[in-house]
N, C-alpha and C. Protein backbone atom coordinates (compact mmCIF):
# COMPACT_ATOMS: atom_id res chain seq x y z
N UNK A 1 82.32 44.17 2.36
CA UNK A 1 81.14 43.34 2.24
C UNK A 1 80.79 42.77 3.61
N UNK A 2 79.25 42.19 3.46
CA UNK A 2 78.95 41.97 4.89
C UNK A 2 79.31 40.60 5.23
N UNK A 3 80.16 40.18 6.33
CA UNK A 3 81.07 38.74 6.97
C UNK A 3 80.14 38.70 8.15
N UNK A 4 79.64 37.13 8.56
CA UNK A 4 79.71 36.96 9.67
C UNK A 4 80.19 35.84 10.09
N UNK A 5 80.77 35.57 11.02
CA UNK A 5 81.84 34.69 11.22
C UNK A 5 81.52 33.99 12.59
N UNK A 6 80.79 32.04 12.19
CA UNK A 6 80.62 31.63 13.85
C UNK A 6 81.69 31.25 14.48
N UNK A 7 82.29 31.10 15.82
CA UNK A 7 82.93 30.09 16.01
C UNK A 7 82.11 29.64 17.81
N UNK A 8 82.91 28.37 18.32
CA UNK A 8 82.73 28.56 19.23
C UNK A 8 81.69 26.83 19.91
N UNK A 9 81.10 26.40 18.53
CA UNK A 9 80.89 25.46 18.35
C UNK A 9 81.65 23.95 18.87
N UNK A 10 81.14 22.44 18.60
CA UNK A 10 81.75 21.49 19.01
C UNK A 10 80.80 20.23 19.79
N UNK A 11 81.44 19.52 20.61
CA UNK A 11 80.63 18.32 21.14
C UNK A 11 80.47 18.55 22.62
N UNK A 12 79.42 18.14 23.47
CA UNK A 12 79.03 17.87 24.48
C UNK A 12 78.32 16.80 24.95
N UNK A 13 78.37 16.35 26.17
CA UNK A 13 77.51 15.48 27.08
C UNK A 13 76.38 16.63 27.53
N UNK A 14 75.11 15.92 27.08
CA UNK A 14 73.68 16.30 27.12
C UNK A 14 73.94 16.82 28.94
N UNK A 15 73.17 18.09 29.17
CA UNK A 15 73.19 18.45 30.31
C UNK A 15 74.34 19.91 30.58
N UNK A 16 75.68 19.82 29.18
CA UNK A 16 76.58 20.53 29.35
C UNK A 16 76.06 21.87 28.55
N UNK A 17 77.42 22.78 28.34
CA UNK A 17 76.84 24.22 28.22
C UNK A 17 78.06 24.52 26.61
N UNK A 18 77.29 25.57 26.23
CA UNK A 18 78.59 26.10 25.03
C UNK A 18 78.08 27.39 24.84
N UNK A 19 78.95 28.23 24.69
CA UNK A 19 78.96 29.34 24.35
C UNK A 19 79.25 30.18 22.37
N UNK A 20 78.26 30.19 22.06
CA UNK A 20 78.78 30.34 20.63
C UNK A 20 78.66 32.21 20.14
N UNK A 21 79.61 32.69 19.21
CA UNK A 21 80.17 33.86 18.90
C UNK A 21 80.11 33.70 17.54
N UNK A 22 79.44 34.91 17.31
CA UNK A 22 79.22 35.57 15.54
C UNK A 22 79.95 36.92 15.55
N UNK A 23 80.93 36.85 15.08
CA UNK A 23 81.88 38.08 14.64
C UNK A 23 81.44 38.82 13.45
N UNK A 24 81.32 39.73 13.27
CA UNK A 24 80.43 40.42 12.37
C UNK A 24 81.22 41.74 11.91
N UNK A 25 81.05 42.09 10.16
CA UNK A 25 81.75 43.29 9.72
C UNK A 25 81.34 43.29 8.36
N UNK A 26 81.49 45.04 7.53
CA UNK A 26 81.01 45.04 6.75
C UNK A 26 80.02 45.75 6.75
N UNK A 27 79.20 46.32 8.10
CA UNK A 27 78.13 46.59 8.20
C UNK A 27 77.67 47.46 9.29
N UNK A 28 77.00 48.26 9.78
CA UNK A 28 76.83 48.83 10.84
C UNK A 28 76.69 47.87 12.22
N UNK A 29 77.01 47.21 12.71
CA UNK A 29 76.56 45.83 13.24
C UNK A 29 75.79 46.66 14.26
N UNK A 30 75.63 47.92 15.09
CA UNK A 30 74.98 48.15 16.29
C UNK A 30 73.53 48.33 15.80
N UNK A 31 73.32 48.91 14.29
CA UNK A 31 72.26 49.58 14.07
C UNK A 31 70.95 48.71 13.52
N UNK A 32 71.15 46.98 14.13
CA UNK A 32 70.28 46.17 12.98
C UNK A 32 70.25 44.81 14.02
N UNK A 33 68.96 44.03 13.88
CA UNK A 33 68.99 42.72 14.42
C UNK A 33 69.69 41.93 13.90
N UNK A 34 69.84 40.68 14.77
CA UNK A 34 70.96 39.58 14.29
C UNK A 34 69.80 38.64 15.32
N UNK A 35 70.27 37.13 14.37
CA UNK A 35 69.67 36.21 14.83
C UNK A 35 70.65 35.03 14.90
N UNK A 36 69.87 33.82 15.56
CA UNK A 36 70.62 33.01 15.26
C UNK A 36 69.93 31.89 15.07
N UNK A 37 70.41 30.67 13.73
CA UNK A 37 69.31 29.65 13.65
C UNK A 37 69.78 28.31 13.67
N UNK A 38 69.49 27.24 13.50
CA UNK A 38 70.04 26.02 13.43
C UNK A 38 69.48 25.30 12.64
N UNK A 39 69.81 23.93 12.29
CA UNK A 39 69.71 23.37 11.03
C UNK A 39 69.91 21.81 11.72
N UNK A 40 69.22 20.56 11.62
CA UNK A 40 69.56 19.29 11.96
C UNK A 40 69.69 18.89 10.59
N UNK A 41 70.44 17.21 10.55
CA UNK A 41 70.73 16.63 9.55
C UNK A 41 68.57 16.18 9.07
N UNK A 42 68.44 16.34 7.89
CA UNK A 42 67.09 16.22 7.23
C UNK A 42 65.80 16.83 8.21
N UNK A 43 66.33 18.22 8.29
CA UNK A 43 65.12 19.21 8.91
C UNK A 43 65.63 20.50 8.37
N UNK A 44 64.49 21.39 8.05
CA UNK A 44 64.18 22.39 8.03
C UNK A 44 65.24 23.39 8.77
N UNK A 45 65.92 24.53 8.44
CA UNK A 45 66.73 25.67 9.60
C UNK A 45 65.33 26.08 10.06
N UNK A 46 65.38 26.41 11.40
CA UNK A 46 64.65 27.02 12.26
C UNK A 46 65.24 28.11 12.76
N UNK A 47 64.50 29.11 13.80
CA UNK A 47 65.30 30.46 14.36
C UNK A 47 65.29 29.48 15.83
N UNK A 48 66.01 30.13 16.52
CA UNK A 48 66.80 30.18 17.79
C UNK A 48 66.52 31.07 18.73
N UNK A 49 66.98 32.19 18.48
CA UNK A 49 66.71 33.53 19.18
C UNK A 49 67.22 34.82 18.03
N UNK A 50 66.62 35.53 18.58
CA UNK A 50 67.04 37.34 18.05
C UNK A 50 67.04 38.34 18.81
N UNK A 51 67.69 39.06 18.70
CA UNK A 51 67.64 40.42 19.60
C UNK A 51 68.40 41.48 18.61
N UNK A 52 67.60 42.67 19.23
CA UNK A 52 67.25 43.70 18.32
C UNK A 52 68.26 44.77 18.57
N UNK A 53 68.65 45.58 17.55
CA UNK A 53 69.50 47.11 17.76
C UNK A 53 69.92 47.38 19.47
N UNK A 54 68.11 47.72 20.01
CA UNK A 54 68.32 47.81 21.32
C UNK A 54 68.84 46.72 22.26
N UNK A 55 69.09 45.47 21.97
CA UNK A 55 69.21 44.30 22.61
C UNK A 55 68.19 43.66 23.37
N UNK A 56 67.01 43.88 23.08
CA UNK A 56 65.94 43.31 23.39
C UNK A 56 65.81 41.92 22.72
N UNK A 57 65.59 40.46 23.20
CA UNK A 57 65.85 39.49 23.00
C UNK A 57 64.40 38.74 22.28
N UNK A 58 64.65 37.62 21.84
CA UNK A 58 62.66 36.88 21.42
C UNK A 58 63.98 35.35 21.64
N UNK A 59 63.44 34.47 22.17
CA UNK A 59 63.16 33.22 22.16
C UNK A 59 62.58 32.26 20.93
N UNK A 60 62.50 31.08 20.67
CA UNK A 60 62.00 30.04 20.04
C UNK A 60 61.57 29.59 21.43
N UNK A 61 60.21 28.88 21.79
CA UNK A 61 59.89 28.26 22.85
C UNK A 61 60.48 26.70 22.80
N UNK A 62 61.11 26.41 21.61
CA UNK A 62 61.83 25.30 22.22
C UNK A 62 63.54 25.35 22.88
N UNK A 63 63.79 27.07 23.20
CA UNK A 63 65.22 26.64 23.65
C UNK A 63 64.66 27.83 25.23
N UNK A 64 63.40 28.25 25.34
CA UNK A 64 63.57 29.41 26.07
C UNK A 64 63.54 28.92 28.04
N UNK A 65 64.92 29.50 28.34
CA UNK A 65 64.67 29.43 29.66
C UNK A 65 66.67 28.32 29.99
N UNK A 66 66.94 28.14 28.82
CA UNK A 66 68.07 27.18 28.16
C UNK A 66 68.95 28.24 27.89
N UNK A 67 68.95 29.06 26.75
CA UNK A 67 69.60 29.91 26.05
C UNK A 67 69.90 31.27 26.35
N UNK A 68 70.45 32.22 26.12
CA UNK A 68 70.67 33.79 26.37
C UNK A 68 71.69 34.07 25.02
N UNK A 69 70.56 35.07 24.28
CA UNK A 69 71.74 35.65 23.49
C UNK A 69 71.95 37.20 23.60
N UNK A 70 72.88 37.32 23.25
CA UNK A 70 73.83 38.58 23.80
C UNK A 70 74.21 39.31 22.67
N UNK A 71 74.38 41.01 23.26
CA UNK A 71 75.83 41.45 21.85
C UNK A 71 76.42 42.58 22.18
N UNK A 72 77.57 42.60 22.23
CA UNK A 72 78.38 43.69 22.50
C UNK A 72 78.83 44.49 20.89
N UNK A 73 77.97 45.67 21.47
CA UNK A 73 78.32 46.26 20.14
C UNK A 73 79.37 46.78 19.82
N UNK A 74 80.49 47.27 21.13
CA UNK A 74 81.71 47.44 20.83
C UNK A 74 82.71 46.71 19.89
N UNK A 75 82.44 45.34 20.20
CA UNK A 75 83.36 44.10 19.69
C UNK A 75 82.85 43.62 18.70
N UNK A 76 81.55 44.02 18.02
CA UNK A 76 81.07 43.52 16.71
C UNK A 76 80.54 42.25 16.79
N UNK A 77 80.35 41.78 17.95
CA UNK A 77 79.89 40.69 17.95
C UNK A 77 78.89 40.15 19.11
N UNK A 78 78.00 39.03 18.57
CA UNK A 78 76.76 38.28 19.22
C UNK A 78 77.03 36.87 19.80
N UNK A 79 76.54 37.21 21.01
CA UNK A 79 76.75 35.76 21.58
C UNK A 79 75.88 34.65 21.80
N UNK A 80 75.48 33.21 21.97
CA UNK A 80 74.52 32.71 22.43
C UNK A 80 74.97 32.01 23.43
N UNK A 81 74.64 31.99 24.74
CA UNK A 81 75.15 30.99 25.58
C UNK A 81 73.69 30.11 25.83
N UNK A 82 74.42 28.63 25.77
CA UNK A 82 73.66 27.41 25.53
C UNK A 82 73.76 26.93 26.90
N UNK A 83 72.42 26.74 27.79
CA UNK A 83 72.76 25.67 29.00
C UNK A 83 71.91 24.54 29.17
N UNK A 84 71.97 23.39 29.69
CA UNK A 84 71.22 22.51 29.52
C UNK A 84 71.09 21.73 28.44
N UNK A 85 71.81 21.46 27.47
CA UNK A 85 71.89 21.31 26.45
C UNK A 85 71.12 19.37 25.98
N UNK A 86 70.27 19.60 25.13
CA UNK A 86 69.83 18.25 24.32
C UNK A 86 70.41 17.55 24.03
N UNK A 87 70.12 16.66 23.44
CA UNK A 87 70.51 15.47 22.01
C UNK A 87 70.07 16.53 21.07
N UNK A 88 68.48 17.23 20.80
CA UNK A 88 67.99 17.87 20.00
C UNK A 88 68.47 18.84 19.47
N UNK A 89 69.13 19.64 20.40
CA UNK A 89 69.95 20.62 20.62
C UNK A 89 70.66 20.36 19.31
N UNK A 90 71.65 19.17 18.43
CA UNK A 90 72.56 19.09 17.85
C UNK A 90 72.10 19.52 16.14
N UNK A 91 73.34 19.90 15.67
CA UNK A 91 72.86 20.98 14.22
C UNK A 91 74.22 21.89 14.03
N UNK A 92 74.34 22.02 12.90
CA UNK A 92 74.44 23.85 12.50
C UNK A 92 73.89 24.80 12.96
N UNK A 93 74.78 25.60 13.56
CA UNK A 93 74.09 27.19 13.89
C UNK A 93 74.81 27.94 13.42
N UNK A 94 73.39 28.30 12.71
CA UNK A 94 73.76 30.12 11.78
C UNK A 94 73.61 31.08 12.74
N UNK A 95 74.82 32.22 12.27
CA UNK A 95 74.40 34.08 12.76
C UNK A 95 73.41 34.59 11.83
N UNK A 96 72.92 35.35 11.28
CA UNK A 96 71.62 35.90 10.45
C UNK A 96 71.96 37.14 10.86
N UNK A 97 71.91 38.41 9.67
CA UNK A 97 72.11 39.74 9.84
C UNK A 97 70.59 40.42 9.41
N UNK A 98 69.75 41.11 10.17
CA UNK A 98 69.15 41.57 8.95
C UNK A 98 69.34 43.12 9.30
N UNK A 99 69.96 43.08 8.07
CA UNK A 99 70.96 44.48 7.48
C UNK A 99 69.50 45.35 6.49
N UNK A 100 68.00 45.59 7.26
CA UNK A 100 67.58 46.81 6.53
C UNK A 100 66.64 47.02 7.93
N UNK A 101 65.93 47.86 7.35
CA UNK A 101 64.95 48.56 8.35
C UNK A 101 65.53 49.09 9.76
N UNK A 102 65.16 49.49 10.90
CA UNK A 102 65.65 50.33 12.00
C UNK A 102 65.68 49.80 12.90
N UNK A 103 66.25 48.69 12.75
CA UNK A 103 66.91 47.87 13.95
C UNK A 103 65.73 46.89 14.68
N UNK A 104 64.73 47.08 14.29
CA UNK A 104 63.62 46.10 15.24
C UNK A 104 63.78 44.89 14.18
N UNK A 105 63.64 43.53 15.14
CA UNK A 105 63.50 42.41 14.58
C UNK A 105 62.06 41.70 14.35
N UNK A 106 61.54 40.99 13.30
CA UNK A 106 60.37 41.06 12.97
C UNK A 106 59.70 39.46 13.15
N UNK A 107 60.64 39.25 14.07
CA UNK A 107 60.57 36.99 14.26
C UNK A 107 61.10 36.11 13.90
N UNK A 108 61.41 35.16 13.93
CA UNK A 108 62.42 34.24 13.98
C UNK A 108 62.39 33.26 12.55
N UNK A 109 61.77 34.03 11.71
CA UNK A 109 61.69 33.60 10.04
C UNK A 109 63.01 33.77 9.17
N UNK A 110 63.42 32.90 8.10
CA UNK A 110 64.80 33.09 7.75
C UNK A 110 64.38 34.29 6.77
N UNK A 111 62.96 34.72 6.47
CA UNK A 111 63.00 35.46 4.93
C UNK A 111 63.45 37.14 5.89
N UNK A 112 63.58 37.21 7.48
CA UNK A 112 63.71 38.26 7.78
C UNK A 112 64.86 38.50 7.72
N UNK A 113 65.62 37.69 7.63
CA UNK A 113 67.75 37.98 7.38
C UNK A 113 67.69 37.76 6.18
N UNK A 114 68.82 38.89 5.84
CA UNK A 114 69.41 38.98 4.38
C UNK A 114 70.71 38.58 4.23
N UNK A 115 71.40 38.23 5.78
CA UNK A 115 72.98 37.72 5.68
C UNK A 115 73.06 37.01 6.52
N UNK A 116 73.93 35.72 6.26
CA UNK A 116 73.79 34.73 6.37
C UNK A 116 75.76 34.00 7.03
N UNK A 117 75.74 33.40 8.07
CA UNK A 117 77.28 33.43 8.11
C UNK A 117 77.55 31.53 7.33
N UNK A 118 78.62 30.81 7.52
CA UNK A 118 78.46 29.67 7.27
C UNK A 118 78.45 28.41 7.96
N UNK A 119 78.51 28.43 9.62
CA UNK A 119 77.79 27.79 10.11
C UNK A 119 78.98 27.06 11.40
N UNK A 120 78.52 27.05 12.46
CA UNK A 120 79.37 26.00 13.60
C UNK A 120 78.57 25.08 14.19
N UNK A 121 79.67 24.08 14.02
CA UNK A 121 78.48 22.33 14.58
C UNK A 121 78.02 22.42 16.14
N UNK A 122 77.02 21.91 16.36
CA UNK A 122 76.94 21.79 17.79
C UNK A 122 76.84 20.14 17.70
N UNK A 123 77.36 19.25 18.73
CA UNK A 123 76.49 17.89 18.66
C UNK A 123 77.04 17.55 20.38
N UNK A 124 75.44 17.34 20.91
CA UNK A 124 75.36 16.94 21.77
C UNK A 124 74.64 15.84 21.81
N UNK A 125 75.68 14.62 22.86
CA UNK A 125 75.52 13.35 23.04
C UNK A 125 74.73 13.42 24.27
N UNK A 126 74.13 12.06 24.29
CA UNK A 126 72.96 11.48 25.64
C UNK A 126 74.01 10.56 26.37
């Protein structure tokens, strides 16, 4: 079955950096976009970033120029490296699989992932 697994998560002083990892299996992981989204305490999950089969990347314009996400398809897994980091910044961040169509990603909407991992804290202090 399809796993995705965050870790990598934790606390920072606003200004610092984190690197977060979605381990992924179950699934073709090279042949399909993956995203990643976040969640604050009484807001809406939003997308983050995505990048596609080919590793072609899309932004949210509120993290772009901050963020880089990554994926080594050898190792089954997606990376996001976080720099500059908010107060805002702080949340749950989901991995997101979407496990159909031919690998192109279609925007940073949750109805475009069908898998879902269960989540690593970020909280960054001011």
């Amino acid at each position: 079955q399809v796993q995705l697994v965050e870790s990598g998560g934790g606390s920072v002083q606003a200004g610092g950096s984190l690197r977060l990892s979605c381990a992924a299996s179950g699934f073709a992981f090279k042949d399909y976009c993956m995203g990643w989204f976040r969640q604050a305490p009484g807001r809406e999950r939003e997308g983050v970033a995505d990048i596609d089969s080919g590793g072609i990347p899309n932004y949210a314009d509120s993290v772009k120029g901050r963020v880089t996400v990554s994926r080594d398809n050898a190792k089954n897994t997606m990376y996001l490296q976080m720099d500059s980091l908010k107060s805002e910044d702080s949340g749950m961040y989901y991995c997101a699989a979407r496990v159909r169509g031919n690998g192109y990603c279609l925007g940073l909407g949750l109805a475009n992932f069908n898998y879902w991992g269960q989540g690593t804290q970020v909280t960054v202090s001011s």
